[in-house]
C-alpha atoms as a PDB file:
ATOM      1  CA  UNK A   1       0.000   0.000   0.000  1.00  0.00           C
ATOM      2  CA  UNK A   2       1.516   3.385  -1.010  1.00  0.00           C
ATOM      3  CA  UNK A   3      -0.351   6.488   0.454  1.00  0.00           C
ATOM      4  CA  UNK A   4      -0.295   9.582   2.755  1.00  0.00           C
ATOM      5  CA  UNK A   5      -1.856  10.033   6.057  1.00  0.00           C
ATOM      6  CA  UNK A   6      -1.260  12.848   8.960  1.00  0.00           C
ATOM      7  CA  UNK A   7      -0.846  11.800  12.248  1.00  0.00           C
ATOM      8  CA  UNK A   8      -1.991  14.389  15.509  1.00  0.00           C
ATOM      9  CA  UNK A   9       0.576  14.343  17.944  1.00  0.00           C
ATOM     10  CA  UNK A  10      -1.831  14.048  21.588  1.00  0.00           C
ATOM     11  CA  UNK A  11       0.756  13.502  24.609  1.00  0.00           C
ATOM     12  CA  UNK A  12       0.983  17.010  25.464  1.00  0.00           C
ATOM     13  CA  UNK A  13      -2.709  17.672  25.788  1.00  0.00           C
ATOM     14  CA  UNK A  14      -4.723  14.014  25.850  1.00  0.00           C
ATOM     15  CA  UNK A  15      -1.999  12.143  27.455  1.00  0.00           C
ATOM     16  CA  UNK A  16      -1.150  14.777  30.449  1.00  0.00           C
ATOM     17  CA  UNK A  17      -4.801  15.688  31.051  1.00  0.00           C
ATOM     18  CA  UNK A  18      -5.038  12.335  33.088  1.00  0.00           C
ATOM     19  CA  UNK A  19      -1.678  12.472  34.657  1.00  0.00           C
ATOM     20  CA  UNK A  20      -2.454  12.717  38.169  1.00  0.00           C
ATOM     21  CA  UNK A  21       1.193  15.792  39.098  1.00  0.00           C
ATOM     22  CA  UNK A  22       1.877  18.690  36.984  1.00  0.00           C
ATOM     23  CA  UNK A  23       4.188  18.492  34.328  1.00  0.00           C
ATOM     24  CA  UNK A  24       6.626  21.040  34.355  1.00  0.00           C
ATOM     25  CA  UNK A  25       5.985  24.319  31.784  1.00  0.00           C
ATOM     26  CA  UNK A  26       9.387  24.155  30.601  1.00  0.00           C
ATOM     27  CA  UNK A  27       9.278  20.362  30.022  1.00  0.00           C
ATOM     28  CA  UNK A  28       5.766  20.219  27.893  1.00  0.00           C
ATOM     29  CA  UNK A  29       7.374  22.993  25.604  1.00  0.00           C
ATOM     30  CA  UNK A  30      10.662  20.851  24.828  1.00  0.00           C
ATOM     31  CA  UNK A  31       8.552  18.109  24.237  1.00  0.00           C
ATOM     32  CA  UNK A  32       6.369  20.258  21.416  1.00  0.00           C
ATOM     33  CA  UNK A  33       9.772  21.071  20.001  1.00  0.00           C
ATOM     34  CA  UNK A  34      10.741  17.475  19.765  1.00  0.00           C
ATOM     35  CA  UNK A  35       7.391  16.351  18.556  1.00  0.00           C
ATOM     36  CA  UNK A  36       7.603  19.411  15.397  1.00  0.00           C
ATOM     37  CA  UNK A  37      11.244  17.956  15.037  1.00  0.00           C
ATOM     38  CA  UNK A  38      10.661  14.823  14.141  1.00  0.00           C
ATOM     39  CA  UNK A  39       8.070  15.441  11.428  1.00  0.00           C
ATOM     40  CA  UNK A  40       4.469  16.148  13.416  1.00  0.00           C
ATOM     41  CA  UNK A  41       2.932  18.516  11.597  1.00  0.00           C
ATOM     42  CA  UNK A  42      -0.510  18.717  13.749  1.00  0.00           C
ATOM     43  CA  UNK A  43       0.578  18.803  17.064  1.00  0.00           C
ATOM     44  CA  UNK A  44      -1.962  18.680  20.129  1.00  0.00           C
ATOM     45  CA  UNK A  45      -0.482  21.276  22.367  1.00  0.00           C
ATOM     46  CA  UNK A  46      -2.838  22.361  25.380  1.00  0.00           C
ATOM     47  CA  UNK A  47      -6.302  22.935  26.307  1.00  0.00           C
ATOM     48  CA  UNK A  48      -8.269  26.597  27.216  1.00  0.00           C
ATOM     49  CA  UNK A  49      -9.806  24.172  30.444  1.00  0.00           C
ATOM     50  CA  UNK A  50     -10.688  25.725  33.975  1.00  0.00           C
ATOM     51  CA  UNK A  51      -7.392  24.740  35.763  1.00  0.00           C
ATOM     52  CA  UNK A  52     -10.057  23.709  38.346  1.00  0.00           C
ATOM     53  CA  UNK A  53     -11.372  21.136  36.800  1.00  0.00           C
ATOM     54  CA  UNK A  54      -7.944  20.432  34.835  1.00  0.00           C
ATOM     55  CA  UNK A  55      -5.520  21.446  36.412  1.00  0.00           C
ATOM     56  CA  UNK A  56      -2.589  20.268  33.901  1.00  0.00           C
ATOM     57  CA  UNK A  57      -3.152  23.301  31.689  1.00  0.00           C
ATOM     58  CA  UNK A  58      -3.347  26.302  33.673  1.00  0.00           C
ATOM     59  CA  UNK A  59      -0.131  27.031  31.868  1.00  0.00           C
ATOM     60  CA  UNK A  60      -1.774  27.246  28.138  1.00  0.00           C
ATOM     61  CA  UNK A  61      -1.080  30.812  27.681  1.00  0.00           C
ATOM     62  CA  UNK A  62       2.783  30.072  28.875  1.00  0.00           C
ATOM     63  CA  UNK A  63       2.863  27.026  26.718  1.00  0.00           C
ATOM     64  CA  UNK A  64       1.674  28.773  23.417  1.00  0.00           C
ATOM     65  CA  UNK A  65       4.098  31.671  23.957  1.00  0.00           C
ATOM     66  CA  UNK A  66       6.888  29.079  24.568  1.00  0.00           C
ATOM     67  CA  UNK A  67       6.812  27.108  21.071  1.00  0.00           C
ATOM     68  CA  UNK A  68       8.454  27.836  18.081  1.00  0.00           C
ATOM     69  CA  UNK A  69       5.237  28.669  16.003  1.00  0.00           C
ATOM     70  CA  UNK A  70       6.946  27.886  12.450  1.00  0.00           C
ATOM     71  CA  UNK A  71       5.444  27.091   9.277  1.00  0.00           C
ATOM     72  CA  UNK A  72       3.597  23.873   8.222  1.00  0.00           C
ATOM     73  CA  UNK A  73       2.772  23.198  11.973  1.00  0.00           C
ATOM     74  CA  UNK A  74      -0.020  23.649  13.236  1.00  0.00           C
ATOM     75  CA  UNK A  75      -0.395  23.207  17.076  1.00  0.00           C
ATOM     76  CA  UNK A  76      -4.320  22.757  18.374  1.00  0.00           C
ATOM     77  CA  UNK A  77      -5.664  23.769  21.782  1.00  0.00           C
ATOM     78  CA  UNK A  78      -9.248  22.199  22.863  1.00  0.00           C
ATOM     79  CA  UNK A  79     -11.741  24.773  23.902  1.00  0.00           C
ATOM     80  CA  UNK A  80     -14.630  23.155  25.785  1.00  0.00           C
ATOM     81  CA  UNK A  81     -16.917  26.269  26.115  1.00  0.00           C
ATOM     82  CA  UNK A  82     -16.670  30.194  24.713  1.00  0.00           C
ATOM     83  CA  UNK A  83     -14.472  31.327  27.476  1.00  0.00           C
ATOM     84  CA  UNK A  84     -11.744  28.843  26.065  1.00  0.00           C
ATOM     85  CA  UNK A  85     -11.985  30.723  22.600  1.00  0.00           C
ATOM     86  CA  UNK A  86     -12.124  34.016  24.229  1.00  0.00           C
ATOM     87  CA  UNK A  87      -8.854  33.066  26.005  1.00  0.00           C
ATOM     88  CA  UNK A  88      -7.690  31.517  22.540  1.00  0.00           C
ATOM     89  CA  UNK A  89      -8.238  35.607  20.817  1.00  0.00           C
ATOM     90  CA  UNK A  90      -6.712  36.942  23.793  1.00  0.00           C
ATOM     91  CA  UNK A  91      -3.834  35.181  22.742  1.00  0.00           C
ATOM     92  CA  UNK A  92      -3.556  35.360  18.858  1.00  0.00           C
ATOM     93  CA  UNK A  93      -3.689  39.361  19.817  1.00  0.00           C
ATOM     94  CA  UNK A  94      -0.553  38.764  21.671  1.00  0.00           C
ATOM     95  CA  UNK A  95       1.080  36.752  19.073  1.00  0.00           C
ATOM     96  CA  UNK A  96       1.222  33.587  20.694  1.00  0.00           C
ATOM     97  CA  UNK A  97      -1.828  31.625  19.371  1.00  0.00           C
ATOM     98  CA  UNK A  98      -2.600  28.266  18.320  1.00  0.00           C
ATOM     99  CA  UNK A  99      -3.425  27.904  14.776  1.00  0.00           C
ATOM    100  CA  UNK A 100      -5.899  24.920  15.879  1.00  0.00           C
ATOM    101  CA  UNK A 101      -8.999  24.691  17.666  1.00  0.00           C
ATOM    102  CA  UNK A 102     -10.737  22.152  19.209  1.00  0.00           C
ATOM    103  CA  UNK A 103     -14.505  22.067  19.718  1.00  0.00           C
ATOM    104  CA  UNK A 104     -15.756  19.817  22.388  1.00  0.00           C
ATOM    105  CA  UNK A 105     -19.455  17.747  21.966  1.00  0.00           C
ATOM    106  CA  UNK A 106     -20.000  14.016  23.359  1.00  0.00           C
ATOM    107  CA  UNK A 107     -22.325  11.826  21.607  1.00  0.00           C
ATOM    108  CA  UNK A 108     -23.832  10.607  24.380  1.00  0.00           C
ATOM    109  CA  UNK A 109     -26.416  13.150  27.387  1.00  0.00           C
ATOM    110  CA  UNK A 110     -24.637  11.571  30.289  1.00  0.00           C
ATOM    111  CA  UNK A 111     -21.013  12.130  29.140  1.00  0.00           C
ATOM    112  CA  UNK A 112     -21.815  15.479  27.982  1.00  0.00           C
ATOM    113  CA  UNK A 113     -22.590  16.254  31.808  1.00  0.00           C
ATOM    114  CA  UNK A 114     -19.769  14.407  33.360  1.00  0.00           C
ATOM    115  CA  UNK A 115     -17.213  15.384  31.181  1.00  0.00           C
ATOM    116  CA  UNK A 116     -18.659  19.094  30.337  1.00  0.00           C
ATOM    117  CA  UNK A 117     -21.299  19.731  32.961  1.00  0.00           C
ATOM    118  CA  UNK A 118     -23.748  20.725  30.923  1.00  0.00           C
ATOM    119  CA  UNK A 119     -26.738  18.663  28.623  1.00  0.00           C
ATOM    120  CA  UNK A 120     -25.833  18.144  24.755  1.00  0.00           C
ATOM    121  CA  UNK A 121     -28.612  20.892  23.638  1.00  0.00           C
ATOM    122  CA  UNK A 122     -26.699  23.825  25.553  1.00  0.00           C
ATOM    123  CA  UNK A 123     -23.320  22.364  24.255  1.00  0.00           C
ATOM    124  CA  UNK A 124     -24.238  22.682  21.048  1.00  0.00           C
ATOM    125  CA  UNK A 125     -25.378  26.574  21.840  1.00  0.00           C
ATOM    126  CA  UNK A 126     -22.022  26.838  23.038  1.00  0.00           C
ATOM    127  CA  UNK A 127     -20.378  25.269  19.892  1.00  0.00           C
ATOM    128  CA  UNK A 128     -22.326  28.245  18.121  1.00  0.00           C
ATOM    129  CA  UNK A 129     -21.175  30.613  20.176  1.00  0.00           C
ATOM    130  CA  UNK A 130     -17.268  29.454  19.909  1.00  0.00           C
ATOM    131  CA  UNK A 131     -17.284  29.005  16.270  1.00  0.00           C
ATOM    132  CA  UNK A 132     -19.017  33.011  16.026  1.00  0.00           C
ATOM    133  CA  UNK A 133     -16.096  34.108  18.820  1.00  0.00           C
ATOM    134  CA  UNK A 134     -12.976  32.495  16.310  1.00  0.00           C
ATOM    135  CA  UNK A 135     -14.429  34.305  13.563  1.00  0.00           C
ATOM    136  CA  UNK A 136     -12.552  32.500  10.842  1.00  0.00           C
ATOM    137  CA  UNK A 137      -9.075  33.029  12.721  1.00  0.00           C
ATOM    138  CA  UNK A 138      -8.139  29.617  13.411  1.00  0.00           C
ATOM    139  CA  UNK A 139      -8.593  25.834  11.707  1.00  0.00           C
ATOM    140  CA  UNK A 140     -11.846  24.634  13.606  1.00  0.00           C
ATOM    141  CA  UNK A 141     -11.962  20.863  14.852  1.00  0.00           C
ATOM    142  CA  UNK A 142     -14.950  19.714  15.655  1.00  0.00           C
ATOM    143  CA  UNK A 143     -15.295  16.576  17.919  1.00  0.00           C
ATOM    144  CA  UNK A 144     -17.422  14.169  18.669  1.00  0.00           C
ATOM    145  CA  UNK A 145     -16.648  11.883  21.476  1.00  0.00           C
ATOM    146  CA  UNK A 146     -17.827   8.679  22.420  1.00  0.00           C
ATOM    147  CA  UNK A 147     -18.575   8.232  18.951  1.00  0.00           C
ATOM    148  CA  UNK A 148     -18.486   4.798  19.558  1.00  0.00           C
ATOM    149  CA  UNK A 149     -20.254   3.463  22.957  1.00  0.00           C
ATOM    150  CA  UNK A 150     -20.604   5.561  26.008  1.00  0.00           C
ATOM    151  CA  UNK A 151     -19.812   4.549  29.257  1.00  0.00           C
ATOM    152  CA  UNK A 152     -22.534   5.442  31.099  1.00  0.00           C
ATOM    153  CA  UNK A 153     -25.229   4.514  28.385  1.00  0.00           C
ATOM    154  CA  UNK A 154     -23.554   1.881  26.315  1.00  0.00           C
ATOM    155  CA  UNK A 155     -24.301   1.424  22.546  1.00  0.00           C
ATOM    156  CA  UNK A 156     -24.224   5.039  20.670  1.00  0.00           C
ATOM    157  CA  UNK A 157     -26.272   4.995  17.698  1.00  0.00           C
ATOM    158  CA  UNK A 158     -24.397   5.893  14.919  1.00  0.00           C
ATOM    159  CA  UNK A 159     -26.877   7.739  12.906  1.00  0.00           C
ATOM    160  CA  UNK A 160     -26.431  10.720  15.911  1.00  0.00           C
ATOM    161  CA  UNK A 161     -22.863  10.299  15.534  1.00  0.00           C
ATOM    162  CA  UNK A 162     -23.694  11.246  11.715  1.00  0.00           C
ATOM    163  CA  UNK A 163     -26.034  14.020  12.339  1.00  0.00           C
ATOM    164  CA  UNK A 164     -23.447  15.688  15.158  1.00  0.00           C
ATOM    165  CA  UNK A 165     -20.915  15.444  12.443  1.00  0.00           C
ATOM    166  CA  UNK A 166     -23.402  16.719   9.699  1.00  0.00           C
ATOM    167  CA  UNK A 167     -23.944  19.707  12.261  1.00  0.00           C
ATOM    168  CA  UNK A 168     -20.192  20.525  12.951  1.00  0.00           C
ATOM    169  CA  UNK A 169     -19.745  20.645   8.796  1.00  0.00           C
ATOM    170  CA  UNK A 170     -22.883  23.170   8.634  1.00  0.00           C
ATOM    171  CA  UNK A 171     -20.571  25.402  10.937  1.00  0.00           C
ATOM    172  CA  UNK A 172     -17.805  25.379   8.635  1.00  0.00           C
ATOM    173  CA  UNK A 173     -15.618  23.232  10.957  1.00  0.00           C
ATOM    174  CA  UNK A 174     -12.789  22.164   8.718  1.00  0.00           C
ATOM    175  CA  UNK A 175     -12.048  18.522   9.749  1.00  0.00           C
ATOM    176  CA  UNK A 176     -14.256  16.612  12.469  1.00  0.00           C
ATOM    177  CA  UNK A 177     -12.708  14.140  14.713  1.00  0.00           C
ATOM    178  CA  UNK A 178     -14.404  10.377  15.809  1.00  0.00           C
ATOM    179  CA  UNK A 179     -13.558   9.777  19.835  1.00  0.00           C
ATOM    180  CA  UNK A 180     -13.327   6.334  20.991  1.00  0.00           C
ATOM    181  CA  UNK A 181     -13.253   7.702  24.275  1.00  0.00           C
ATOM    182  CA  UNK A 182     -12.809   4.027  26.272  1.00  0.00           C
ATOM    183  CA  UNK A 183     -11.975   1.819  23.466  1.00  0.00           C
ATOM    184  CA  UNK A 184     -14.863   0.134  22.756  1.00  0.00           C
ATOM    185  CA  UNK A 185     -15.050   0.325  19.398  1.00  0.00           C
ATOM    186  CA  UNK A 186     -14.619  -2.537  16.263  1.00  0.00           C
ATOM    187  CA  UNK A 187     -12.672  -2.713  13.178  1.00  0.00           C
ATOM    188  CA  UNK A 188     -16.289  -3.490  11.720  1.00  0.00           C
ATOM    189  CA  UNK A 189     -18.015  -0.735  13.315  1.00  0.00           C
ATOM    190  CA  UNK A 190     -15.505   1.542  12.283  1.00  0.00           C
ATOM    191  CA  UNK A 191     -15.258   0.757   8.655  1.00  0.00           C
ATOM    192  CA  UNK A 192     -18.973   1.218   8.894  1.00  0.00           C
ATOM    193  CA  UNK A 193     -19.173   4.764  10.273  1.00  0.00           C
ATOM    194  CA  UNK A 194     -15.989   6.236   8.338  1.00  0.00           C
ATOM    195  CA  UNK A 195     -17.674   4.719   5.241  1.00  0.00           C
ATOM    196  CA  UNK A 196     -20.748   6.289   5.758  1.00  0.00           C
ATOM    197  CA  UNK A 197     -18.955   9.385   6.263  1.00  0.00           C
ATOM    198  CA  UNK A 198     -17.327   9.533   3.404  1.00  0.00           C
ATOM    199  CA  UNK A 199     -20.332   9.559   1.474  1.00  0.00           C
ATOM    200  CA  UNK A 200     -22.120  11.917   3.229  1.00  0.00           C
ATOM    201  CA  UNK A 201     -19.631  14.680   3.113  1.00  0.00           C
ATOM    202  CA  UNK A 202     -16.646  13.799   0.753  1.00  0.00           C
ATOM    203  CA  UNK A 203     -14.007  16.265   1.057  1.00  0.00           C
ATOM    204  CA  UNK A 204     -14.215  16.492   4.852  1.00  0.00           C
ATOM    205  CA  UNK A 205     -11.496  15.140   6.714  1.00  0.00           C
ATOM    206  CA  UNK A 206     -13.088  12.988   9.382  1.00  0.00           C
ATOM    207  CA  UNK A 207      -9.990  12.167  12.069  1.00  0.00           C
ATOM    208  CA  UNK A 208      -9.987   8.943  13.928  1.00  0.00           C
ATOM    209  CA  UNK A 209      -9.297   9.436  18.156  1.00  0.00           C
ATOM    210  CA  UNK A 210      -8.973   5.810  19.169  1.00  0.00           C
ATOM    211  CA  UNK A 211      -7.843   4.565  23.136  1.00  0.00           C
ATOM    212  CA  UNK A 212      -6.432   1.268  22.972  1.00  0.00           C
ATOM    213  CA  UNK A 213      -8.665   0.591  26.609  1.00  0.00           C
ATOM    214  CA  UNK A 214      -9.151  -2.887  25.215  1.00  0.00           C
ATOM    215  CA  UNK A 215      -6.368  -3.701  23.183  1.00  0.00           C
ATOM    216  CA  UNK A 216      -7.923  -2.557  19.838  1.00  0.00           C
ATOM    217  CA  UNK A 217      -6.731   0.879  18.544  1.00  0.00           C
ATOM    218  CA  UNK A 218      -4.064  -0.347  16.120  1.00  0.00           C
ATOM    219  CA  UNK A 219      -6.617  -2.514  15.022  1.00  0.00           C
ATOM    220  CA  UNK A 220      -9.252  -0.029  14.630  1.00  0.00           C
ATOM    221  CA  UNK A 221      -6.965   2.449  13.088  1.00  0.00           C
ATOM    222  CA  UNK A 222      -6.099  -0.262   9.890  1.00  0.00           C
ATOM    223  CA  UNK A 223      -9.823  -0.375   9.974  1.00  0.00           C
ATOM    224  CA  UNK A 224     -10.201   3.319   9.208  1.00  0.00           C
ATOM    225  CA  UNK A 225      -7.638   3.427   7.185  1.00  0.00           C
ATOM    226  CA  UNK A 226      -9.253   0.874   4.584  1.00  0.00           C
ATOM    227  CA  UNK A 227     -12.270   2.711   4.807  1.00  0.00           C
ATOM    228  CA  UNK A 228     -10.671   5.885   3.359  1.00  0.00           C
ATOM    229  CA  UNK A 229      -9.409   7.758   6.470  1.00  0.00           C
ATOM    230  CA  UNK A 230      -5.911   9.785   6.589  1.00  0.00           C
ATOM    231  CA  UNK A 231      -6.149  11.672   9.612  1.00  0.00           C
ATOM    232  CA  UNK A 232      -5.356   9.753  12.969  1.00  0.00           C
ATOM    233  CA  UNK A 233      -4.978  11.083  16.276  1.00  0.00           C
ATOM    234  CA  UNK A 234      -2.175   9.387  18.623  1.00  0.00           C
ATOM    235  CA  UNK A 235      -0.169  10.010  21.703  1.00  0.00           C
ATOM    236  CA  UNK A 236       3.414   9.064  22.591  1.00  0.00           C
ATOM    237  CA  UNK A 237       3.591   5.812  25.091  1.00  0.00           C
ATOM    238  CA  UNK A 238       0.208   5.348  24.883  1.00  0.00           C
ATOM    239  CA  UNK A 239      -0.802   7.747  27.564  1.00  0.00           C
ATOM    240  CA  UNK A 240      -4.159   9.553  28.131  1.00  0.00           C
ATOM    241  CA  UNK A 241      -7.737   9.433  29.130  1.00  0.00           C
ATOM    242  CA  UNK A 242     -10.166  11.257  30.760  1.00  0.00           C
ATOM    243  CA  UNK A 243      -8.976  14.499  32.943  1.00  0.00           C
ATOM    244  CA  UNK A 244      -7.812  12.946  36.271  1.00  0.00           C
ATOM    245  CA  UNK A 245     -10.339  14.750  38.125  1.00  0.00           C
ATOM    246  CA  UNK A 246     -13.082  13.610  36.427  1.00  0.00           C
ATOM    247  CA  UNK A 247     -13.316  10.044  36.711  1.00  0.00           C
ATOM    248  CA  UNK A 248     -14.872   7.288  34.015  1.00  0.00           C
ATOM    249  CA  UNK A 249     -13.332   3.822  32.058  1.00  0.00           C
ATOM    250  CA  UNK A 250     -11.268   1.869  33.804  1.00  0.00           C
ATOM    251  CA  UNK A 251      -7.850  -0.126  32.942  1.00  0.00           C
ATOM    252  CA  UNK A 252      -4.904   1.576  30.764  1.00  0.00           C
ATOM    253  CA  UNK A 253      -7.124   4.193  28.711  1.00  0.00           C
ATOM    254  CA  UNK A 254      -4.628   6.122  26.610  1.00  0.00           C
ATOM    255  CA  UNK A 255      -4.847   6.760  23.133  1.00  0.00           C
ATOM    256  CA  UNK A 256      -3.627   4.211  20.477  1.00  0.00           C
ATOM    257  CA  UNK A 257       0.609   4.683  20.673  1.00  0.00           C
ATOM    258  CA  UNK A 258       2.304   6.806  18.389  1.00  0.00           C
ATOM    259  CA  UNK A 259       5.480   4.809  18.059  1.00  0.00           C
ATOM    260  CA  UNK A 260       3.350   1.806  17.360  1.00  0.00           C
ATOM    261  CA  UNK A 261       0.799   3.221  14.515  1.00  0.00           C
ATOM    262  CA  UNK A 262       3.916   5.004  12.982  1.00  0.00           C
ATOM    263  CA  UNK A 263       6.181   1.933  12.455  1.00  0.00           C
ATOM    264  CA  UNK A 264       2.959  -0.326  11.520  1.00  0.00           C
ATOM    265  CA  UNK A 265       1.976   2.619   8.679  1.00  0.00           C
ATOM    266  CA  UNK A 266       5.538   2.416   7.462  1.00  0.00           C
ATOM    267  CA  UNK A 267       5.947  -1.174   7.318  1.00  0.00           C
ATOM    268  CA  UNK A 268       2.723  -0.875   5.052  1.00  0.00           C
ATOM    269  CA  UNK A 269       3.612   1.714   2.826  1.00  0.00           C
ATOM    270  CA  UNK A 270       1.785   4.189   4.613  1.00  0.00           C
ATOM    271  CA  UNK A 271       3.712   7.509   4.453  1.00  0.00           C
ATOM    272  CA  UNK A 272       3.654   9.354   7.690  1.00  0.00           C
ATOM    273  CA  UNK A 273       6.127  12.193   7.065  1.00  0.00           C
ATOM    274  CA  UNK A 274       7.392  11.088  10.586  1.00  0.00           C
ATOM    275  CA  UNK A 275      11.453  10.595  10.938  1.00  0.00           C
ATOM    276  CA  UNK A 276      11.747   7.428  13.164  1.00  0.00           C
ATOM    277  CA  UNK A 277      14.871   8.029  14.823  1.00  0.00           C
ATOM    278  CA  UNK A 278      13.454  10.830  16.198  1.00  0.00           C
ATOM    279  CA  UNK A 279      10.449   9.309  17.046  1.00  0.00           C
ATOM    280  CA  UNK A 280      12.516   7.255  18.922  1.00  0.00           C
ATOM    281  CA  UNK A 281      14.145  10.161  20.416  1.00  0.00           C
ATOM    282  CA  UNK A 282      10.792  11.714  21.604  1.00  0.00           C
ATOM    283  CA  UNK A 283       9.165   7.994  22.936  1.00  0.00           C
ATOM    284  CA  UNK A 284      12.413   8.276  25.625  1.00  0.00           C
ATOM    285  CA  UNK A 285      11.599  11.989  26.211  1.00  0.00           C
ATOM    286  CA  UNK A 286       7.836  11.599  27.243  1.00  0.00           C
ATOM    287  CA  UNK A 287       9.203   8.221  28.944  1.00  0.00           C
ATOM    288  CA  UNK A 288      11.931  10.560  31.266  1.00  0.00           C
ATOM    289  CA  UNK A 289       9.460  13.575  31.509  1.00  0.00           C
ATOM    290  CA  UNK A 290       7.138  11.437  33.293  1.00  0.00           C
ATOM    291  CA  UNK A 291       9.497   8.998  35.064  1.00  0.00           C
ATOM    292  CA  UNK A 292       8.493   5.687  34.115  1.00  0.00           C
ATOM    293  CA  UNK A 293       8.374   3.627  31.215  1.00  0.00           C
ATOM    294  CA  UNK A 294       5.564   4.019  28.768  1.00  0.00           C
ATOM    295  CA  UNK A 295       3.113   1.790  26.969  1.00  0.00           C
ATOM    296  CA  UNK A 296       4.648   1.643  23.188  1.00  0.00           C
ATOM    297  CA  UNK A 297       5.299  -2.599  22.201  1.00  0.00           C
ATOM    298  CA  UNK A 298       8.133  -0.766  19.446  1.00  0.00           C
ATOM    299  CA  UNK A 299       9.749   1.212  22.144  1.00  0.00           C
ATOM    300  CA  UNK A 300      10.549  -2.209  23.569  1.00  0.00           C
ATOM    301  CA  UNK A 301      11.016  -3.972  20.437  1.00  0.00           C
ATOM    302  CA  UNK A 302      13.028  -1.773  18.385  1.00  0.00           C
ATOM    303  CA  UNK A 303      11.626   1.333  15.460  1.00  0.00           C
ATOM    304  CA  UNK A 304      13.499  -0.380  12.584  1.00  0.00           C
ATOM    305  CA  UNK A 305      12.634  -3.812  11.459  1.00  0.00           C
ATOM    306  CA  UNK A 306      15.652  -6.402  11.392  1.00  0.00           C
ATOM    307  CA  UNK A 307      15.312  -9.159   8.530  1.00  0.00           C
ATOM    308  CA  UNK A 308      13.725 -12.179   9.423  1.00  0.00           C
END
């Protein structure tokens, strides 16, 4: 298989919201460096959250101002309400924006009040009111999460999954991302949905958020990947979840590995634009900025393939 695909880099924002102490200002901005480095050129940076509720970004502003901003990368901040986008102008103004937001909806009522504290009809006023307050200044990212199965109400049916996508292209969001929020998704369920997808809005670049919870993000990923995707979200070592102060899922509920997906696409074909020796180089910086050894099976097994 010879093709193209873009890979979101998630550790700094996805994997460190559910790390339970603070990672170091200094240390999340060398890490952005490294990621950019080696060839990301989406790069999840931070998120506009109350540092009440998360506190692992009430350095966003310090973050944004401390990355090289360069061109071809864009780095993405997740606003969950207006006041995040308000905060996101506040700093364009300054010169120290993100070029990417992201726009938070869950596809489920009782997600939508755990993990935004709010019901899905006034999140989607707020999505309104967000995408009015950017006023065209930054890429919009729509998400949907729990596209897949809820944990609180189980099955999601995709045809809501469709019409919350359908809504988020009607605001002129310019790529829409799937959440498997705790991994319950199937390679057959995906191939489904991203199919259907396609047809109902070619053009749109639908990105795939899969946590390997149970075991099946790589899986999931070839899945969308046959079905036409070439955006995938991913996060170094596997880390991530929900914020650690808000508490649902249970096991190891990062996102699908980075190192992993990006040796697997290359052994396929599958050009990521990623360099893996400095992939490797940024699997053992996440591994020493949070002090233990990760989740990636390639960081133990080795980025380049040896002959058989």
């Amino acid at each position: 298989m010879t093709d193209t695909v873009t890979i979101c880099e998630c550790f700094a924002r996805d994997g460190l919201q559910h790390e339970p102490t603070f990672v170091p200002t200094e240390t999340k901005i060398a890490l952005l460096e490294t990621f950019a480095d080696a060839g990301f050129r989406r790069i999840e940076a931070t998120s506009y959250s109350h540092p009440k509720w998360v506190p692992a970004f009430a350095d966003a502003s310090e973050v944004l101002a401390g990355v090289t901003h360069r061109p071809g990368v864009a780095f993405k901040a997740t606003c969950p309400n207006p006041r995040g986008v308000e905060r996101a102008m506040s700093d364009l103004d300054r010169g120290i924006g993100a070029e990417e937001l992201s726009l938070l909806v869950s596809a489920s009522e009782s997600h939508t009040q755990k993990n935004l504290r709010t019901t899905r009809a006034q999140q989607w006023e707020r999505v309104e009111e967000m995408v009015a307050l950017a006023d065209g200044h930054f890429r919009l990212v729509g998400v949907v999460s729990v596209a897949f199965g809820c944990p609180f109400e189980g099955r999601i049916d995709p045809g809501r999954v469709a019409e919350d996508v359908a809504r988020f292209a009607d605001l002129g969001a310019d790529a829409v991302t799937l959440g498997d929020t705790t991994g319950v998704a199937t390679p057959a369920a995906v191939a489904t949905l991203f199919n259907r997808l396609d047809r109902a809005h070619p053009g749109l670049a639908v990105i795939s958020h899969f946590h390997n919870t149970r075991g099946t993000a790589v899986a999931n990923a070839v899945a969308a990947l046959e079905a036409g995707c070439r955006h995938f979200d991913s996060a170094l070592g596997g880390v991530g979840g929900h914020p650690s102060k808000i508490g649902y899922g249970a096991g190891l509920t990062g996102n699908v590995c980075t190192e992993d997906l990006v040796c697997l696409f290359d052994a396929m074909g599958v050009d990521t634009g990623i360099d893996l020796d400095a992939l490797a180089a940024a699997s053992r910086a996440c591994e020493e900025a949070l002090g233990r050894p990760l989740h990636s099976m390639v960081a133990r097994a080795g980025f380049r393939r040896s002959a058989a």
